[in-house]
N, C-alpha and C. Protein backbone atom coordinates (compact mmCIF):
# COMPACT_ATOMS: atom_id res chain seq x y z
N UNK A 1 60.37 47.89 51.72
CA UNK A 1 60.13 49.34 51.77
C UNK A 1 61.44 50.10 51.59
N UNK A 2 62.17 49.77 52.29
CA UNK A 2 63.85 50.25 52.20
C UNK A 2 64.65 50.46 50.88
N UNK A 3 64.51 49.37 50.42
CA UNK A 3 65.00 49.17 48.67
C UNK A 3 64.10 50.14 47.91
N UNK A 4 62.85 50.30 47.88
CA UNK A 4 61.74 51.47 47.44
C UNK A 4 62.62 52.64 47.24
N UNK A 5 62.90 53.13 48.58
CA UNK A 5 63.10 53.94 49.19
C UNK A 5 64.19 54.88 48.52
N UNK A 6 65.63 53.45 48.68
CA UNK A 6 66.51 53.58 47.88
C UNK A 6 66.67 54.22 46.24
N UNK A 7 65.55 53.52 45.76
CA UNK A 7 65.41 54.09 44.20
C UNK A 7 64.53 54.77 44.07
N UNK A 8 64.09 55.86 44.44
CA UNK A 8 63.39 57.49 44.58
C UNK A 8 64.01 57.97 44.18
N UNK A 9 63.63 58.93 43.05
CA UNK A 9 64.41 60.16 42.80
C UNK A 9 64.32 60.89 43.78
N UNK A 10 65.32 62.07 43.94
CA UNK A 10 65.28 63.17 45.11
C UNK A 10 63.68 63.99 45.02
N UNK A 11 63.08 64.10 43.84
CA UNK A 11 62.24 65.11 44.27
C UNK A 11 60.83 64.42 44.29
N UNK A 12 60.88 63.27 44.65
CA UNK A 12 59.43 61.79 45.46
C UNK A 12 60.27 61.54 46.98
N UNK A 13 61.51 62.19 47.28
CA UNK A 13 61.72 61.79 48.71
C UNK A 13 60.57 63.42 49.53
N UNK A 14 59.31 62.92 49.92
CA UNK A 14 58.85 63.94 50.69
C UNK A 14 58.55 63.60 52.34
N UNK A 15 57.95 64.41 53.21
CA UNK A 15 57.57 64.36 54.03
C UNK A 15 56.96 62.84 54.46
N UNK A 16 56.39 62.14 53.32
CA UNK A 16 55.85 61.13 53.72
C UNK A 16 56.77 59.41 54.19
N UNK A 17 58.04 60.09 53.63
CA UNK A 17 58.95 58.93 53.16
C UNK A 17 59.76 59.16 54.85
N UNK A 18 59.88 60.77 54.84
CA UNK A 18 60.09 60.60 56.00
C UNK A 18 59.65 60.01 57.27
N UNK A 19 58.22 59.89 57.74
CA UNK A 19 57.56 59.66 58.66
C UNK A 19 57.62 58.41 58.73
N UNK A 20 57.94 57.35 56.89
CA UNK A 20 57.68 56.17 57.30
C UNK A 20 58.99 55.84 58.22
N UNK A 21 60.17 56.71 57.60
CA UNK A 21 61.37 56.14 58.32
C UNK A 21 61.64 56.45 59.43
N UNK A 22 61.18 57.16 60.32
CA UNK A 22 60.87 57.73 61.30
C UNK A 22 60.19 56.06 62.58
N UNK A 23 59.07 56.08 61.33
CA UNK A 23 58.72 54.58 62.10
C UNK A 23 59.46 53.36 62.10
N UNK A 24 60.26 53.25 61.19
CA UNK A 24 61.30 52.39 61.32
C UNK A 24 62.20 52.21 61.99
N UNK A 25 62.66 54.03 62.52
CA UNK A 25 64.26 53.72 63.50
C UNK A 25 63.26 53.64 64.50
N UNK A 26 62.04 53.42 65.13
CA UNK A 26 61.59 53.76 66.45
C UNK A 26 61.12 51.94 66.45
N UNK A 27 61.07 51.05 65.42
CA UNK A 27 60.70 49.64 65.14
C UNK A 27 61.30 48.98 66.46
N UNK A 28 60.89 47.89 67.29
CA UNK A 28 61.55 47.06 68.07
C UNK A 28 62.26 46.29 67.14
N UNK A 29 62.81 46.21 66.57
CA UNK A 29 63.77 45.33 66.01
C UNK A 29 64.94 45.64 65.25
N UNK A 30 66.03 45.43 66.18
CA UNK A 30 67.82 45.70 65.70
C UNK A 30 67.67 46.00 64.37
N UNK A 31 67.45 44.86 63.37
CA UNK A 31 67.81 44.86 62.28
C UNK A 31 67.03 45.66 61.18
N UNK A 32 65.95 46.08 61.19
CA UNK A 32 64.77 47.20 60.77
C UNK A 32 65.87 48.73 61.40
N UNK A 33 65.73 49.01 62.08
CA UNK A 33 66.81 49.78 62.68
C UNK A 33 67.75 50.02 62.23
N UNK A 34 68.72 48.68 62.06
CA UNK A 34 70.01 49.42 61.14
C UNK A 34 69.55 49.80 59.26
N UNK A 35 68.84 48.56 59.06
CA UNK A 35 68.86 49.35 57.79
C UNK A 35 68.18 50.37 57.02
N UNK A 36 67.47 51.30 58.45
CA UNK A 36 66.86 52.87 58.04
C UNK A 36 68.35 53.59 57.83
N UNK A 37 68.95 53.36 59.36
CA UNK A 37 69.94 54.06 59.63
C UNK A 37 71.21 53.71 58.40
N UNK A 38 71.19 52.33 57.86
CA UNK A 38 72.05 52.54 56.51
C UNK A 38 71.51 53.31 55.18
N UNK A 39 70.53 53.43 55.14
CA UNK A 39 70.04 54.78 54.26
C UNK A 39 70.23 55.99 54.19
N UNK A 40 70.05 56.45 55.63
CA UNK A 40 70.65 57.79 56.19
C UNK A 40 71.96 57.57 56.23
N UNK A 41 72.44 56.92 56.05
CA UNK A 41 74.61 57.03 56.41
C UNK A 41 74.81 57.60 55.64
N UNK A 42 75.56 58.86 55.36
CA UNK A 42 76.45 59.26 53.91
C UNK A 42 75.44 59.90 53.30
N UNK A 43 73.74 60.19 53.58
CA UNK A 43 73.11 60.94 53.00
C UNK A 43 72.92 60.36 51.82
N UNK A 44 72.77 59.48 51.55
CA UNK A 44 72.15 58.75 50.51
C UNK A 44 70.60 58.72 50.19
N UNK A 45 69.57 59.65 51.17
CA UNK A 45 68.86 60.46 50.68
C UNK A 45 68.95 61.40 49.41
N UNK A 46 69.87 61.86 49.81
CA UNK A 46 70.15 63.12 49.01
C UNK A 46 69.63 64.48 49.12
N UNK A 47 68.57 64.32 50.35
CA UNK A 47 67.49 65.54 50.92
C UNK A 47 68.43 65.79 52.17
N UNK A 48 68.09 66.91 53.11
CA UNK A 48 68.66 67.33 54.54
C UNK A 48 67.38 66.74 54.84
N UNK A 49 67.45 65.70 56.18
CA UNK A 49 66.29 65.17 57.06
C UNK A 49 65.33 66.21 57.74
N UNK A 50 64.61 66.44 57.96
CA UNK A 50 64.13 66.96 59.14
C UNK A 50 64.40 67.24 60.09
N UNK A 51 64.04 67.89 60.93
CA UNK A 51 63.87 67.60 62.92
C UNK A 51 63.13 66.43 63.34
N UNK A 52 62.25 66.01 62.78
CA UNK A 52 61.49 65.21 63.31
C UNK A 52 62.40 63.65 63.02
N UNK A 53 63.00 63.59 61.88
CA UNK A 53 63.45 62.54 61.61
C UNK A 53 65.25 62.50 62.70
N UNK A 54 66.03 63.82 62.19
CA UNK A 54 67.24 63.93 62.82
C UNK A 54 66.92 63.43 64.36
N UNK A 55 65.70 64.34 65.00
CA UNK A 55 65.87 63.76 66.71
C UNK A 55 65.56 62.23 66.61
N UNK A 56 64.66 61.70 65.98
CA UNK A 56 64.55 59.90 65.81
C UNK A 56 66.26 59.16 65.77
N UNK A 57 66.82 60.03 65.12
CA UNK A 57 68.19 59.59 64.95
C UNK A 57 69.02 59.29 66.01
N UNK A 58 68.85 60.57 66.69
CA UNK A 58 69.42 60.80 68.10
C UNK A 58 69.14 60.00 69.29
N UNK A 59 68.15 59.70 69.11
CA UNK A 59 67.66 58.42 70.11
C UNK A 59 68.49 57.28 70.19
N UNK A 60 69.22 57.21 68.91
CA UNK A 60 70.13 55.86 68.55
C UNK A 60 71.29 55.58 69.20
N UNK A 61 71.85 57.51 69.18
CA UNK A 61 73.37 57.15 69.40
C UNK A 61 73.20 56.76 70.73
N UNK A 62 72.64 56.20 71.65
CA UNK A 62 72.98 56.29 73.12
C UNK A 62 72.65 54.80 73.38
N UNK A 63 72.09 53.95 72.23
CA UNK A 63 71.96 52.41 72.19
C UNK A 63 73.03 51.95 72.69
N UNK A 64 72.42 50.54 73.61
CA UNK A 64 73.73 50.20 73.95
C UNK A 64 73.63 48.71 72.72
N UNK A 65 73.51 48.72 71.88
CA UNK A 65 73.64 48.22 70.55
C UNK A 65 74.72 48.56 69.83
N UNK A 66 76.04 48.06 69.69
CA UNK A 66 76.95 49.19 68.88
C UNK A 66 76.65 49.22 67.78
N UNK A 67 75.97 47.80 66.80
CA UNK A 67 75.43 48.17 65.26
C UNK A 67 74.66 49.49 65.17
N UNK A 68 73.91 49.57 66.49
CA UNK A 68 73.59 50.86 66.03
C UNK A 68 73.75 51.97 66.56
N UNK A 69 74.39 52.02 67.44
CA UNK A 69 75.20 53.63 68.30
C UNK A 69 75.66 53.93 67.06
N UNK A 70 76.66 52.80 66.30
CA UNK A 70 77.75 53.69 65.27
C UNK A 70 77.21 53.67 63.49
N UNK A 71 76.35 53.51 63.49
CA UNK A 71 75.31 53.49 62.19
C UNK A 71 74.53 55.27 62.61
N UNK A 72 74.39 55.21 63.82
CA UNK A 72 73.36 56.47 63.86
C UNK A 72 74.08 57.82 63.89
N UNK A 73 75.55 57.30 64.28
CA UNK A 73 76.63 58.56 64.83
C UNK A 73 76.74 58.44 63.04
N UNK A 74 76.56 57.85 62.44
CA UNK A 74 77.62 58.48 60.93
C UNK A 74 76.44 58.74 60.27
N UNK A 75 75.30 58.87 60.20
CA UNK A 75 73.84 59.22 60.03
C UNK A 75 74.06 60.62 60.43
N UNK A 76 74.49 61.13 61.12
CA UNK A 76 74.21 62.50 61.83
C UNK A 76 75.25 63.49 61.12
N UNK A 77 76.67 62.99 60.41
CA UNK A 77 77.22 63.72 59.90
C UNK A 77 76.13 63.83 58.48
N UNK A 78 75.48 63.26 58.14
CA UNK A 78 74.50 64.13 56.96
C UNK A 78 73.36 64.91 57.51
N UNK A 79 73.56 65.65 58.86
CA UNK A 79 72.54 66.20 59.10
C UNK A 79 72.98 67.74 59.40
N UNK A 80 71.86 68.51 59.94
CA UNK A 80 72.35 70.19 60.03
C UNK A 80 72.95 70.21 61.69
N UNK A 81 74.50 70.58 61.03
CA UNK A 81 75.45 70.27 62.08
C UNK A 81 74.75 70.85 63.42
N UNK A 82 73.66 71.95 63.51
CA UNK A 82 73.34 72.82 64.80
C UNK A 82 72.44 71.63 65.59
N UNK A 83 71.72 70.87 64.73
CA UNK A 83 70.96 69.73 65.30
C UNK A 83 72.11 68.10 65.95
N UNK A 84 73.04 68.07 64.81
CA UNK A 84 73.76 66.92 64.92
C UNK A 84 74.40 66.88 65.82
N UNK A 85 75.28 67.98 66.10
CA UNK A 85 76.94 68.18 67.29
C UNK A 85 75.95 67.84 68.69
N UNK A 86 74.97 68.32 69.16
CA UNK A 86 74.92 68.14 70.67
C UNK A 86 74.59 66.89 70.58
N UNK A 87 73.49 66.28 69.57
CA UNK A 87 73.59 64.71 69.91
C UNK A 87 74.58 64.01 69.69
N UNK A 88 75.86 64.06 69.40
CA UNK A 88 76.70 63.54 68.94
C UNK A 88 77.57 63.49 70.34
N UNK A 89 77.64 64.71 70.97
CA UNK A 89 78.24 65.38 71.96
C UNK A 89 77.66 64.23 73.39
N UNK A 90 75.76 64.04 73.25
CA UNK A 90 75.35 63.34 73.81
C UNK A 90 75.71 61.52 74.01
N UNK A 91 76.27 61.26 72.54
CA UNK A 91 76.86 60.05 72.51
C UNK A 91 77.65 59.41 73.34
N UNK A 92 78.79 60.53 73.11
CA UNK A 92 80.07 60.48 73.70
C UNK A 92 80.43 60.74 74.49
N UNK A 93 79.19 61.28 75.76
CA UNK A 93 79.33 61.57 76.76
C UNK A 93 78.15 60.46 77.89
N UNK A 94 77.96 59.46 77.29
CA UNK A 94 77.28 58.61 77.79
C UNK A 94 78.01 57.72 78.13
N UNK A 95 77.54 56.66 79.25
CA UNK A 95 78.21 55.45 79.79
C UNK A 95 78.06 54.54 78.11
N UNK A 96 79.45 53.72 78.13
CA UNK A 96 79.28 52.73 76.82
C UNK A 96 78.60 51.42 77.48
N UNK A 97 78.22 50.78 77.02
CA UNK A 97 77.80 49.55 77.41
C UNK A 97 78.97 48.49 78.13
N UNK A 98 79.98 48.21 76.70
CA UNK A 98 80.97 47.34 76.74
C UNK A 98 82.27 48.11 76.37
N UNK A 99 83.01 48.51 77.56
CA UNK A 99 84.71 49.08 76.86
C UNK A 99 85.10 49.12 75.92
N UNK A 100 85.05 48.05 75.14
CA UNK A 100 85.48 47.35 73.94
C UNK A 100 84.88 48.31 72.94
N UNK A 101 83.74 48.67 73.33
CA UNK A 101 83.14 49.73 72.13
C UNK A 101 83.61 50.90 72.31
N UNK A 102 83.99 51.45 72.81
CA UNK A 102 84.38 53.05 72.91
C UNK A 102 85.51 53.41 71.52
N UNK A 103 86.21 52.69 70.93
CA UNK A 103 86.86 52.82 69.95
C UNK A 103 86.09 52.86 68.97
N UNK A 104 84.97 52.19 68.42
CA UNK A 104 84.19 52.35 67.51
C UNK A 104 83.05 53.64 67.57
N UNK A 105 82.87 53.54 69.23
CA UNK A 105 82.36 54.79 69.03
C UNK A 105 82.80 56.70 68.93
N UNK A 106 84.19 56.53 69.37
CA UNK A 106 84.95 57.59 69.36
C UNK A 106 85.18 57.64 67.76
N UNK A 107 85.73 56.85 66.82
CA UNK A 107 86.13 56.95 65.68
C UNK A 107 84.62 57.18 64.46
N UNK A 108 83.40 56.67 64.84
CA UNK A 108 82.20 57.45 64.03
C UNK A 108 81.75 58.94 64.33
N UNK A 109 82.02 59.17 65.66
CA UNK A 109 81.74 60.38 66.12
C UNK A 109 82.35 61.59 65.44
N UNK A 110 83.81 61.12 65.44
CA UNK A 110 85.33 62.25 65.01
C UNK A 110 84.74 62.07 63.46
N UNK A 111 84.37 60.91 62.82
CA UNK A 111 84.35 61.00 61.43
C UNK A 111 83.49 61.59 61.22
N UNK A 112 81.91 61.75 61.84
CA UNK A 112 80.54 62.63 61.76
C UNK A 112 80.99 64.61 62.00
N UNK A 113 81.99 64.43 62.48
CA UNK A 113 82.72 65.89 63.34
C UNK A 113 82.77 66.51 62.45
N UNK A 114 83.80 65.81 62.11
CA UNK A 114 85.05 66.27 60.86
C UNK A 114 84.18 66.98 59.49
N UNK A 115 83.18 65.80 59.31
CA UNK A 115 82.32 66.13 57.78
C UNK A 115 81.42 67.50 58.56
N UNK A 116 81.08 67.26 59.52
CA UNK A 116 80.07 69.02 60.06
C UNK A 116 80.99 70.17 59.64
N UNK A 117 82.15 69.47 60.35
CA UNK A 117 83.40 71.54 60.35
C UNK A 117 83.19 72.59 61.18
N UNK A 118 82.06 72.42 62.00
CA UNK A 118 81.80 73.57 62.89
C UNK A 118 83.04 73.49 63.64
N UNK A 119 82.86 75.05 64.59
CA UNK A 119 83.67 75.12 65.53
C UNK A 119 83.08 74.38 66.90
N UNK A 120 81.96 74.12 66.66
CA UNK A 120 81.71 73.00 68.10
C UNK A 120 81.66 71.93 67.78
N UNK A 121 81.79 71.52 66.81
CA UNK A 121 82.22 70.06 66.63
C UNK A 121 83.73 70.13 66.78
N UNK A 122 84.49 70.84 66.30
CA UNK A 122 85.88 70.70 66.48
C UNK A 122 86.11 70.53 68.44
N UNK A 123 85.06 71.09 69.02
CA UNK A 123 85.05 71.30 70.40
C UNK A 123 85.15 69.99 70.99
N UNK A 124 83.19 69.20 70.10
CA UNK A 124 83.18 68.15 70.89
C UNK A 124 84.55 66.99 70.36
N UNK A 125 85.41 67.18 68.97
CA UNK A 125 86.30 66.74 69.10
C UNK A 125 87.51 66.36 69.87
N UNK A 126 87.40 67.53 70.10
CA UNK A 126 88.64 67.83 71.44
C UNK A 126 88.03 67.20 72.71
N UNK A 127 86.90 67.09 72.83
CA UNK A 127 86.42 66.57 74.12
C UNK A 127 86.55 64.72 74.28
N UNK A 128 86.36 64.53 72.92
CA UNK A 128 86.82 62.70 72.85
C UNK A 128 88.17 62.22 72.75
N UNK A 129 88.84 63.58 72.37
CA UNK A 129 90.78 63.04 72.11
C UNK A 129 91.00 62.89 73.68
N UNK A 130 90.23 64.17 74.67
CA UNK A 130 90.71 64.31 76.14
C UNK A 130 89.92 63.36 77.04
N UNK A 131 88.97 62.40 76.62
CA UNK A 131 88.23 61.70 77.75
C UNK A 131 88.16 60.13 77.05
N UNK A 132 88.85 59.67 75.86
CA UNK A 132 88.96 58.57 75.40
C UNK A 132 90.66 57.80 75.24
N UNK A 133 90.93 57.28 75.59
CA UNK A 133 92.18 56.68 75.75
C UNK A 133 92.32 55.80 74.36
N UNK A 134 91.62 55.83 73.03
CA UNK A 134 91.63 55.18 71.86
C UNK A 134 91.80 55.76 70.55
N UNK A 135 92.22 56.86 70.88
CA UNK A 135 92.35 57.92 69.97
C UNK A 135 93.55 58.19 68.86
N UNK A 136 94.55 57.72 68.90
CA UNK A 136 95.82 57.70 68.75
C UNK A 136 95.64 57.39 67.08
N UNK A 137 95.03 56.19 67.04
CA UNK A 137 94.95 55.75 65.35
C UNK A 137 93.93 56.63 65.05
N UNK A 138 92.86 57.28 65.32
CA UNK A 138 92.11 58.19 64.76
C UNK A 138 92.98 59.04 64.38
N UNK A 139 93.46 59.81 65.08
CA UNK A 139 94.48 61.45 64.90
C UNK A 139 94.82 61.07 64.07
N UNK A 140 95.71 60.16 63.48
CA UNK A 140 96.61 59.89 62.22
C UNK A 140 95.93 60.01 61.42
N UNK A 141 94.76 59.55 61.23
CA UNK A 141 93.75 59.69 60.30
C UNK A 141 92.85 60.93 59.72
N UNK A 142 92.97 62.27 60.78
CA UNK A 142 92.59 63.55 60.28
C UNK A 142 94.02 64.51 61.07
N UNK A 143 94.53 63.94 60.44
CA UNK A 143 96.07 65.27 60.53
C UNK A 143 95.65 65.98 60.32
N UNK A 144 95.36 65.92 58.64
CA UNK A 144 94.93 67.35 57.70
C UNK A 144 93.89 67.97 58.13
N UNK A 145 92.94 67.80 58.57
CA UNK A 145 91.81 68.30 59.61
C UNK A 145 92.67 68.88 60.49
N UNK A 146 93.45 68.60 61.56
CA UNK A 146 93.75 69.09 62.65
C UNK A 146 95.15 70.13 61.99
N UNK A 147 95.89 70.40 61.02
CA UNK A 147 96.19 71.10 60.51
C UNK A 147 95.64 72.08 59.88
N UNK A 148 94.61 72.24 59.30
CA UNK A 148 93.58 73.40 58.89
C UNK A 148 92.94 73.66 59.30
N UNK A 149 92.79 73.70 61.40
CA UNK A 149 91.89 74.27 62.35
C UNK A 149 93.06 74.25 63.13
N UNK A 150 94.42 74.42 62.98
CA UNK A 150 95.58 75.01 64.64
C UNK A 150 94.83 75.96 65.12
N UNK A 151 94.30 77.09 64.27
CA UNK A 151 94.02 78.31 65.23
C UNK A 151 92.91 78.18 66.51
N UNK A 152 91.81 77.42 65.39
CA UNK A 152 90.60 77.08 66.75
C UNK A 152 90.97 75.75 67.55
N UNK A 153 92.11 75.09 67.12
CA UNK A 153 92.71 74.42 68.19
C UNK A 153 93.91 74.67 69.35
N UNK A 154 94.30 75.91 69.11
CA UNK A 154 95.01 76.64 70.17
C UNK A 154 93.98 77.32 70.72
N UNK A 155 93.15 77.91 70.67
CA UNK A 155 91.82 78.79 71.17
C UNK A 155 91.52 77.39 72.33
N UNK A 156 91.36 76.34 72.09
CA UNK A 156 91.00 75.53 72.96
C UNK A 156 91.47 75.11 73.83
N UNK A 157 92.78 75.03 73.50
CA UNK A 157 94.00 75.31 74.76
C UNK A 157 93.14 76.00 76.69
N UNK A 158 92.49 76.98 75.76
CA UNK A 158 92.19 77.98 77.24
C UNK A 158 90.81 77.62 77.65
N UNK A 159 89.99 76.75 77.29
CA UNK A 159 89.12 76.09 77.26
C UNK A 159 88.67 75.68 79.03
N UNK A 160 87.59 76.40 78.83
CA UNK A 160 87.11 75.89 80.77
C UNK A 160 86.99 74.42 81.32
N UNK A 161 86.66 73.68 80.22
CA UNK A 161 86.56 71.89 80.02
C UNK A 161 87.92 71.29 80.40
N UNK A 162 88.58 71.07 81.48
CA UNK A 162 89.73 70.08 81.62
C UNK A 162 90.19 69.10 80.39
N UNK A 163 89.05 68.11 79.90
CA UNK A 163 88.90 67.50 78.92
C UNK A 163 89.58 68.08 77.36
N UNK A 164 88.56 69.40 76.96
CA UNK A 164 88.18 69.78 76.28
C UNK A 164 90.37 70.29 76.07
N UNK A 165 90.58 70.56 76.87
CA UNK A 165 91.94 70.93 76.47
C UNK A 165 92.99 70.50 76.85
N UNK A 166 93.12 69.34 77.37
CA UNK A 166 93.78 67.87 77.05
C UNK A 166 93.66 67.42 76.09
N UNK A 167 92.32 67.30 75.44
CA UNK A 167 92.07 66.92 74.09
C UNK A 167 92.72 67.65 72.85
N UNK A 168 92.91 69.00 72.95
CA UNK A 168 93.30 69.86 72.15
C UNK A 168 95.15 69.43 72.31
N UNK A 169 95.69 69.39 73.43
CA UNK A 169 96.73 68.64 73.50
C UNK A 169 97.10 67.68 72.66
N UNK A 170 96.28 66.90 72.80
CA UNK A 170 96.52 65.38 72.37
C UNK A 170 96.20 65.56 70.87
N UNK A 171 95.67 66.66 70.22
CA UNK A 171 95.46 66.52 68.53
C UNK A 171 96.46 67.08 68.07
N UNK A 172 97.16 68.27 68.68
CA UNK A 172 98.05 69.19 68.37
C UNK A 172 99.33 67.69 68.18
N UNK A 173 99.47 66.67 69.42
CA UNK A 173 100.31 65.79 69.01
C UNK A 173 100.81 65.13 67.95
N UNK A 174 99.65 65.37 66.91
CA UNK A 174 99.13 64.86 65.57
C UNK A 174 99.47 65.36 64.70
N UNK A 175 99.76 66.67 64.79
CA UNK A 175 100.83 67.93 63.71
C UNK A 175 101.54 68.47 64.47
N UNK A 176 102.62 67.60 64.89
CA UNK A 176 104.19 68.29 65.60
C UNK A 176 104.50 69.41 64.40
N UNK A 177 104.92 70.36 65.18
CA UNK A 177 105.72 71.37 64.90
C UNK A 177 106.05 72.11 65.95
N UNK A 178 107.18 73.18 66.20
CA UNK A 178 108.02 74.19 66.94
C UNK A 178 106.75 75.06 67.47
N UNK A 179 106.10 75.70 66.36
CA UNK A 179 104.81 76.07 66.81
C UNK A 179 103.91 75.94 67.84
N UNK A 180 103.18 74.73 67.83
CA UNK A 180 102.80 73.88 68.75
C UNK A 180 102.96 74.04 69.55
N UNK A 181 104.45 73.50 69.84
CA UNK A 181 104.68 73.24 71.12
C UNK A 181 105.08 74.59 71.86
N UNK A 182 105.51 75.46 70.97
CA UNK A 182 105.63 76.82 72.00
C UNK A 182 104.03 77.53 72.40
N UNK A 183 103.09 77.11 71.78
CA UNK A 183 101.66 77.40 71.88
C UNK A 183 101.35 76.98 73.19
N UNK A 184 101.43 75.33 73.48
CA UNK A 184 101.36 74.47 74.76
C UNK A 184 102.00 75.25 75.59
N UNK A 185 103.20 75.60 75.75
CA UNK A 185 104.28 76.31 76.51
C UNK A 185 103.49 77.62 77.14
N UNK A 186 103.22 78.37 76.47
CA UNK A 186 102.93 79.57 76.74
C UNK A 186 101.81 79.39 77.77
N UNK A 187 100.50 78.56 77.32
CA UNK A 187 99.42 78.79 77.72
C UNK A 187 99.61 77.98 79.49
N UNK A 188 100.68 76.71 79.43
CA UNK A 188 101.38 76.33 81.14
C UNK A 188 101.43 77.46 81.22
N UNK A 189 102.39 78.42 80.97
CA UNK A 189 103.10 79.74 81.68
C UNK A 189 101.58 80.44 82.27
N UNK A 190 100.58 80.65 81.55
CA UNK A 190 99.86 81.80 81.85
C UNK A 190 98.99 80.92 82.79
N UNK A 191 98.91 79.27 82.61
CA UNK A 191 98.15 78.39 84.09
C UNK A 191 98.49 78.31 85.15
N UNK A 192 99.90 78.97 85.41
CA UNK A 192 100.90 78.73 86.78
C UNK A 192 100.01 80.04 87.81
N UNK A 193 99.98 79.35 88.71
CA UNK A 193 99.15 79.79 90.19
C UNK A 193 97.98 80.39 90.07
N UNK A 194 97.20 79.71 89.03
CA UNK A 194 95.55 79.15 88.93
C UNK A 194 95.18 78.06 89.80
N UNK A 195 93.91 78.18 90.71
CA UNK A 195 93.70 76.79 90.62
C UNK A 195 93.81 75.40 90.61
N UNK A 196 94.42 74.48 91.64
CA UNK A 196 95.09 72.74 90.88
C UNK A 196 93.89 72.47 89.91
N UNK A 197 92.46 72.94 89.62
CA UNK A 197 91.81 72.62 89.02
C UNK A 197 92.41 72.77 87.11
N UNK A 198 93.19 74.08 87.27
CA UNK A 198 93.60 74.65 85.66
C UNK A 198 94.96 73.68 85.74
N UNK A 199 95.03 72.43 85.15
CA UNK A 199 96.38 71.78 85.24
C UNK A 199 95.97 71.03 84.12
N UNK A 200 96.96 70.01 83.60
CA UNK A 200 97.16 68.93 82.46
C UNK A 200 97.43 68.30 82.97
């Protein structure tokens, strides 16, 4: 059915193609599972999914399966970012199964982020640089991202999320400049005798 699927022109992918795949990511079986979810990766549909299909999606990222937590997280960057970011957000804010996975799952998430562009994905970005300790080789990997959002990444700086602006910390690390760091500077100055809660 999958291979079918595959060779559809865009305008025979309808409603119906959806529902079957729908029944597929919901299949008891791993491997039926991943390879809906490798169809959807990268939008190789070529259609925007549904709701009905996107929330099927969402069900995934929270597998404690990593073939398919991180098959479903890069599935979601072809979806409508207003639907995608909170499940994505939901991912990465779940217990992982095995430690060992949190690197794979932090690095599909940032890559699903990145392709959305919203400003709440840049959010829940900042929220995985500040609550994942695996992040370091990611950043290197979207400098240029985190260089053509400084502004909504200093905005995050002031961010009510502890996380959320640690994280913004830790990306800004990623495009040193004088800038920067007088940005960081300022916003300590204006945290001094807040709260021990407002700290880094």
């Amino acid at each position: 059915i999958l291979e079918a699927f595959k060779k559809l022109p865009e305008d025979q992918i309808d409603d119906g193609v959806f529902g079957a795949l729908i029944d597929l990511l919901k299949a008891p079986h791993p491997r039926t599972q991943i390879e809906a979810l490798e169809l959807l990766k990268f939008g190789r549909l070529r259609r925007v999914p549904p709701p009905s299909l996107i929330s099927a999606v969402g069900e995934l990222v929270i597998s404690d399966d990593l073939r398919i937590r991180r098959r479903a997280l890069l599935a979601l960057g072809s979806c409508p970012a207003d639907f995608a970011v909170p499940m994505i957000e939901k991912a990465v804010t779940t217990p992982i199964f095995k430690r060992t996975h949190a690197y794979e799952v932090a690095k599909n998430a940032v890559t699903s982020l990145v392709k959305l562009g919203t400003r709440d994905a840049l959010s829940v970005i900042a929220l995985i640089f500040g609550g994942f300790w695996h992040t370091d080789n990611i950043g290197s990997t979207i400098a240029h991202y985190i260089d053509a959002n400084l502004t909504d990444i200093y905005n995050l700086l002031e961010s009510d999320n502890n996380l959320v602006r640690v994280g913004a910390v830790r990306m800004l690390g990623h495009a040193p400049c004088r800038e920067n760091l007088a940005k960081i500077e300022a916003v300590i100055e204006r945290l001094r005798g807040r709260p021990p809660g407002w700290t880094y």
